[in-house]
Protein backbone atom coordinates (compact mmCIF):
# COMPACT_ATOMS: atom_id res chain seq x y z
CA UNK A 1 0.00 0.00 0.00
CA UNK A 2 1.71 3.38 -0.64
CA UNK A 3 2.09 6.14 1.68
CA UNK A 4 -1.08 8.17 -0.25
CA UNK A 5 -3.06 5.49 -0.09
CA UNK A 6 -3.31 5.31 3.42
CA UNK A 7 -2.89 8.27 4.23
CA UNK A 8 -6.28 8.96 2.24
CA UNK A 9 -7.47 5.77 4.81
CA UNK A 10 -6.65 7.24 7.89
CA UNK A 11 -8.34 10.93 6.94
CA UNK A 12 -11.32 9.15 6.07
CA UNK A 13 -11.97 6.93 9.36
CA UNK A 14 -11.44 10.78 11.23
CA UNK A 15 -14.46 11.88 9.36
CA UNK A 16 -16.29 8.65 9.95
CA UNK A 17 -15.01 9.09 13.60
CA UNK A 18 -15.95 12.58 13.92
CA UNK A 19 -19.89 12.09 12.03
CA UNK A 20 -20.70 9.44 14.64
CA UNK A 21 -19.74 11.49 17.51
CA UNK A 22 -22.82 13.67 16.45
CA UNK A 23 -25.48 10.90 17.56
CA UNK A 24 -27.84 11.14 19.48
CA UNK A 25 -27.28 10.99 23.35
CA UNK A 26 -30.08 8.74 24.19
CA UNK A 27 -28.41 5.88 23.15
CA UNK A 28 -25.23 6.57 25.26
CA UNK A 29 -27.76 7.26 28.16
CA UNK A 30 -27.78 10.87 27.85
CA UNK A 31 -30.99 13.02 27.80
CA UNK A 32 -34.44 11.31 25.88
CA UNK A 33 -35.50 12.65 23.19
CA UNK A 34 -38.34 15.35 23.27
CA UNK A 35 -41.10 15.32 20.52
CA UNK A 36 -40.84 17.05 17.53
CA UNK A 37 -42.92 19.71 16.09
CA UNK A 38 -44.74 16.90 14.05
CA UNK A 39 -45.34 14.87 17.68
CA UNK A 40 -47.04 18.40 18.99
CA UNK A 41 -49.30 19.00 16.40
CA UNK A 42 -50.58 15.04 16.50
CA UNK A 43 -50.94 15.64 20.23
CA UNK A 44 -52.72 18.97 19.58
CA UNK A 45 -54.84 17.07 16.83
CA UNK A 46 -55.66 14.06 19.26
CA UNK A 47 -57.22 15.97 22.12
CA UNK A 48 -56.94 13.24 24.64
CA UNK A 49 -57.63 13.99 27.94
CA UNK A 50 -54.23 14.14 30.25
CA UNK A 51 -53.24 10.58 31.93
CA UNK A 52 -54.63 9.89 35.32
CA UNK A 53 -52.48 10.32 38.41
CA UNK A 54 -51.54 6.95 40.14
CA UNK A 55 -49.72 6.12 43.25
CA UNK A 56 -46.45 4.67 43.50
CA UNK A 57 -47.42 2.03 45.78
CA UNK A 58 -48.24 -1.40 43.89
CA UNK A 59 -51.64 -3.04 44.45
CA UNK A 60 -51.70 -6.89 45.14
CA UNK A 61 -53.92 -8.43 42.18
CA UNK A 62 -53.97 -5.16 40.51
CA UNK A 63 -52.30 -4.32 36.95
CA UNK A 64 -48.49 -4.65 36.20
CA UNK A 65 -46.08 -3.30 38.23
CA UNK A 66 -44.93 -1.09 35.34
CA UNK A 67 -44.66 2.49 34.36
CA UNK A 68 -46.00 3.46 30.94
CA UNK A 69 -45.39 7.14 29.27
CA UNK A 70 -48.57 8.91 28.26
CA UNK A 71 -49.53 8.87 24.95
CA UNK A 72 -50.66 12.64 25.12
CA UNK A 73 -50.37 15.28 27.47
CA UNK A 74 -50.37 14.09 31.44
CA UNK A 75 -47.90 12.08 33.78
CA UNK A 76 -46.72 8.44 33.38
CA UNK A 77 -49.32 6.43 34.90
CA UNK A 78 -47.87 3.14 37.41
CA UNK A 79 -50.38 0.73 36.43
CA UNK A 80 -50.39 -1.44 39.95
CA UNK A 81 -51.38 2.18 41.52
CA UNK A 82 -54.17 3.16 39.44
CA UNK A 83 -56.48 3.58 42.62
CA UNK A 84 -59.74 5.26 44.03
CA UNK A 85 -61.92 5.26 40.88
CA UNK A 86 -63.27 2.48 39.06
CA UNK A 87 -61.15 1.84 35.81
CA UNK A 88 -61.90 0.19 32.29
CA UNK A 89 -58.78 -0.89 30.69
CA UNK A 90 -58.77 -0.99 27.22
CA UNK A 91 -56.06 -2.27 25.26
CA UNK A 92 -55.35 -1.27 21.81
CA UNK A 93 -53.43 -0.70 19.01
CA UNK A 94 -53.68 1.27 15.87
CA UNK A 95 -53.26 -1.45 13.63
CA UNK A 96 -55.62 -3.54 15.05
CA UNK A 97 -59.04 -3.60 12.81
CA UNK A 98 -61.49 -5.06 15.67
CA UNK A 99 -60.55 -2.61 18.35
CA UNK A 100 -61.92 0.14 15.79
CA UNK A 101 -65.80 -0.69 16.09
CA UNK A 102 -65.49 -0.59 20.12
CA UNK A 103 -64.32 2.72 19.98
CA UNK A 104 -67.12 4.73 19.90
CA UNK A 105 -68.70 2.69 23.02
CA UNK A 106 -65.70 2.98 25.39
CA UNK A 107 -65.54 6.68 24.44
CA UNK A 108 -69.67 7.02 25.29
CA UNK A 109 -68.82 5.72 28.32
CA UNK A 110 -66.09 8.24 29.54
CA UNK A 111 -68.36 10.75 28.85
CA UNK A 112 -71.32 9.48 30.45
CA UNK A 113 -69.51 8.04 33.33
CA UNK A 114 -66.90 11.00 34.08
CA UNK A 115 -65.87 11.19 37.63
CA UNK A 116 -67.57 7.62 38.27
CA UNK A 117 -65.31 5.41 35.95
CA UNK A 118 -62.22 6.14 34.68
CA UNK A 119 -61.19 4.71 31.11
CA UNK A 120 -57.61 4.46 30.12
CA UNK A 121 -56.41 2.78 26.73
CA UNK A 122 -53.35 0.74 26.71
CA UNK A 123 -51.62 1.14 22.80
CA UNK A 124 -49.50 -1.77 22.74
CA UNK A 125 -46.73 -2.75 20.40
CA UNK A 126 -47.77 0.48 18.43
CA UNK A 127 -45.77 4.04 17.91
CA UNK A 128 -46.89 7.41 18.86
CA UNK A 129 -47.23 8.69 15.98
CA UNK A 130 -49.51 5.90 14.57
CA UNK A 131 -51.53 5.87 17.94
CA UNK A 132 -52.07 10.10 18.18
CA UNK A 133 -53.03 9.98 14.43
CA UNK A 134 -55.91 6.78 15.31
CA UNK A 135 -56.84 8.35 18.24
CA UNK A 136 -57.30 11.98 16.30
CA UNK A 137 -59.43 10.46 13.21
CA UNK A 138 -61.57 8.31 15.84
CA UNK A 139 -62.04 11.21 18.23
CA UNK A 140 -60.63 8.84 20.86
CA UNK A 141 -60.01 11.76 23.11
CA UNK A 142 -60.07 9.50 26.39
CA UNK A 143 -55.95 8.82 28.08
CA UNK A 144 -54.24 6.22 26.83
CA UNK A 145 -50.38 5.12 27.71
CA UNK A 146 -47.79 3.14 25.49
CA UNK A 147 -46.95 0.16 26.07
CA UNK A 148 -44.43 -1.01 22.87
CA UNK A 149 -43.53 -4.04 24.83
CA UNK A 150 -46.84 -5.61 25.52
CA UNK A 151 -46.28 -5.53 29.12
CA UNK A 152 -49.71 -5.50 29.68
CA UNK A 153 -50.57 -8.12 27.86
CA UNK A 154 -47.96 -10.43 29.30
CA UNK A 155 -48.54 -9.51 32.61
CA UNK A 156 -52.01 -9.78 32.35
CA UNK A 157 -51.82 -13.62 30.70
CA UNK A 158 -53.95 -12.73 27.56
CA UNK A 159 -53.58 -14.14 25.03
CA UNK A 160 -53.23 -13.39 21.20
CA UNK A 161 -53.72 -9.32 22.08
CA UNK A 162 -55.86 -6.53 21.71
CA UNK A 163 -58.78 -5.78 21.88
CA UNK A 164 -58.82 -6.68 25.25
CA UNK A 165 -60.49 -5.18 28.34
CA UNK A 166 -59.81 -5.28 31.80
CA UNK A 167 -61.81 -4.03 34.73
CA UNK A 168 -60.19 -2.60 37.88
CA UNK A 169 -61.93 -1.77 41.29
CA UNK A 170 -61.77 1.31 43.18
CA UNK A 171 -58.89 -0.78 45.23
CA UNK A 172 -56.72 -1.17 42.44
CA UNK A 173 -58.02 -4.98 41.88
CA UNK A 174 -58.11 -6.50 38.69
CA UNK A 175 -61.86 -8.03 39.10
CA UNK A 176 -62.39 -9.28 35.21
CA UNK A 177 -60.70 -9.69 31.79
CA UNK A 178 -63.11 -9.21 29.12
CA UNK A 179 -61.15 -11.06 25.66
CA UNK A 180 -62.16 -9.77 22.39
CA UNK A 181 -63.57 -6.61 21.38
CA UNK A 182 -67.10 -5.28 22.69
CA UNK A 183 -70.01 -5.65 19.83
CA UNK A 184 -72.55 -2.86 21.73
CA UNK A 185 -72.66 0.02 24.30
CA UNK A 186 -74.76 -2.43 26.04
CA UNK A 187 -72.70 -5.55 26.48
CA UNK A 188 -69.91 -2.88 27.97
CA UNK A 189 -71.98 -1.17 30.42
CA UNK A 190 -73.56 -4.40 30.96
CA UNK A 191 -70.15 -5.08 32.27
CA UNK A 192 -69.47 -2.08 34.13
CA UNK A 193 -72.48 -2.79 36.15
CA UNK A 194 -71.66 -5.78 36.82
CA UNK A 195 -67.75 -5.94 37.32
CA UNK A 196 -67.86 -2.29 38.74
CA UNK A 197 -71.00 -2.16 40.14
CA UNK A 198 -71.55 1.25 38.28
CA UNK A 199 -74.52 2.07 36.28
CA UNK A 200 -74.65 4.56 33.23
C-alpha cells in the first residue's frame, strides 16, 4: 500500500469518527429525546384527555407493576397504583381492525360516566405517531399510555392481544378480563355494572 493510499485511509476513518460522535445521546444514556414539532401538532390534533395520576405504591392483584409514558399530554401512569376510581382498561393498538368498532362505546362511556369510571387505553406494540393519528381520526379523546412491549398483555396472561379489556376496582383490583372486542354500548356497560358495580 503506498504512503497516499493510506494516508487517504486514515483521513477518512477521522471523518467517519468525527460524524458518529454527532449521535444522538439517548443511546449513550444521555438526555431522551423530546417530541418534535410533528409529535405536537398530532398531540394537539388528538385531544386526549391528560393521563390519570396513580400512586407509587403497587396493588396486590392489581395491573403490572410497570410504568408506561402517556400517549398525550399528562404524567406516566404506574399501572399497579391506578387507585380510588373504578377503571376500564382498554387495550389497543392502531393497527388492530377489531378494536376500531369498540371505539365509539368505550368513548360514550367516559363521557357518560366521568368522575364515576375512569377509562384508560393501553396502545401496545404500536408508535406514537400511529396511535395520536388513530386516536385523532376516531375522536378517541379518552388517556391512553404506550406500552411497545406488551407488558400488559404479558402480565395480564392474555392471550393473542388486543382488543382486550380489563376491569379494575376502586382498590386497584383486577376483578375481570373481558377477551375480544365489545359488539354494543350495552354488552360494555352491561359489564361495568356488573364488574364495577356502576350504572350509566
Amino acid at each position: 500500500m503506498s504512503h497516499r493510499l493510506a494516508a487517504v485511509l486514515i483521513a477518512l476513518a477521522a471523518v467517519c469518527a468525527a460524524c458518529g460522535s454527532g449521535s444522538s445521546s439517548s443511546s449513550l444514556g444521555g438526555p431522551p429525546v423530546t417530541k418534535g414539532p410533528s409529535d405536537a401538532s398530532l398531540v394537539k390534533a388528538a385531544k386526549l384527555t391528560p393521563c390519570p395520576s396513580s400512586s407509587s405504591q403497587p396493588v396486590s392483584h392489581g395491573l403490572p407493576d410497570v410504568t408506561l409514558p402517556c400517549v398525550g399530554a399528562g404524567p406516566a401512569v404506574h399501572l399497579a397504583g391506578l387507585t380510588g376510581t373504578p377503571s376500564v382498561v382498554n387495550v389497543w393498538a392502531s393497527w388492530c381492525t377489531e378494536c376500531r368498532p369498540e371505539m365509539p362505546y368505550l368513548l360514550t362511556l367516559s363521557s357518560r360516566l366521568a368522575g364515576k369510571v375512569r377509562v384508560l387505553g393501553v396502545d401496545t406494540a404500536d408508535t406514537d405517531g400511529g396511535a395520536l393519528s388513530f386516536a385523532a381520526a376516531h375522536a378517541m379523546h379518552y388517556p391512553s399510555v404506550s406500552d411497545p412491549t406488551n407488558k400488559v398483555i404479558d402480565g395480564l396472561h392474555i392471550s393473542p392481544g388486543p382488543p382486550e379489556t380489563a376491569f379494575v376496582n376502586a382498590a386497584g383490583v383486577v376483578v375481570h378480563v373481558h377477551p375480544g372486542g365489545y359488539s354494543s354500548l350495552g354488552q360494555l356497560q352491561h359489564d361495568v355494572a356488573t364488574y364495577l358495580h356502576v350504572s350509566a
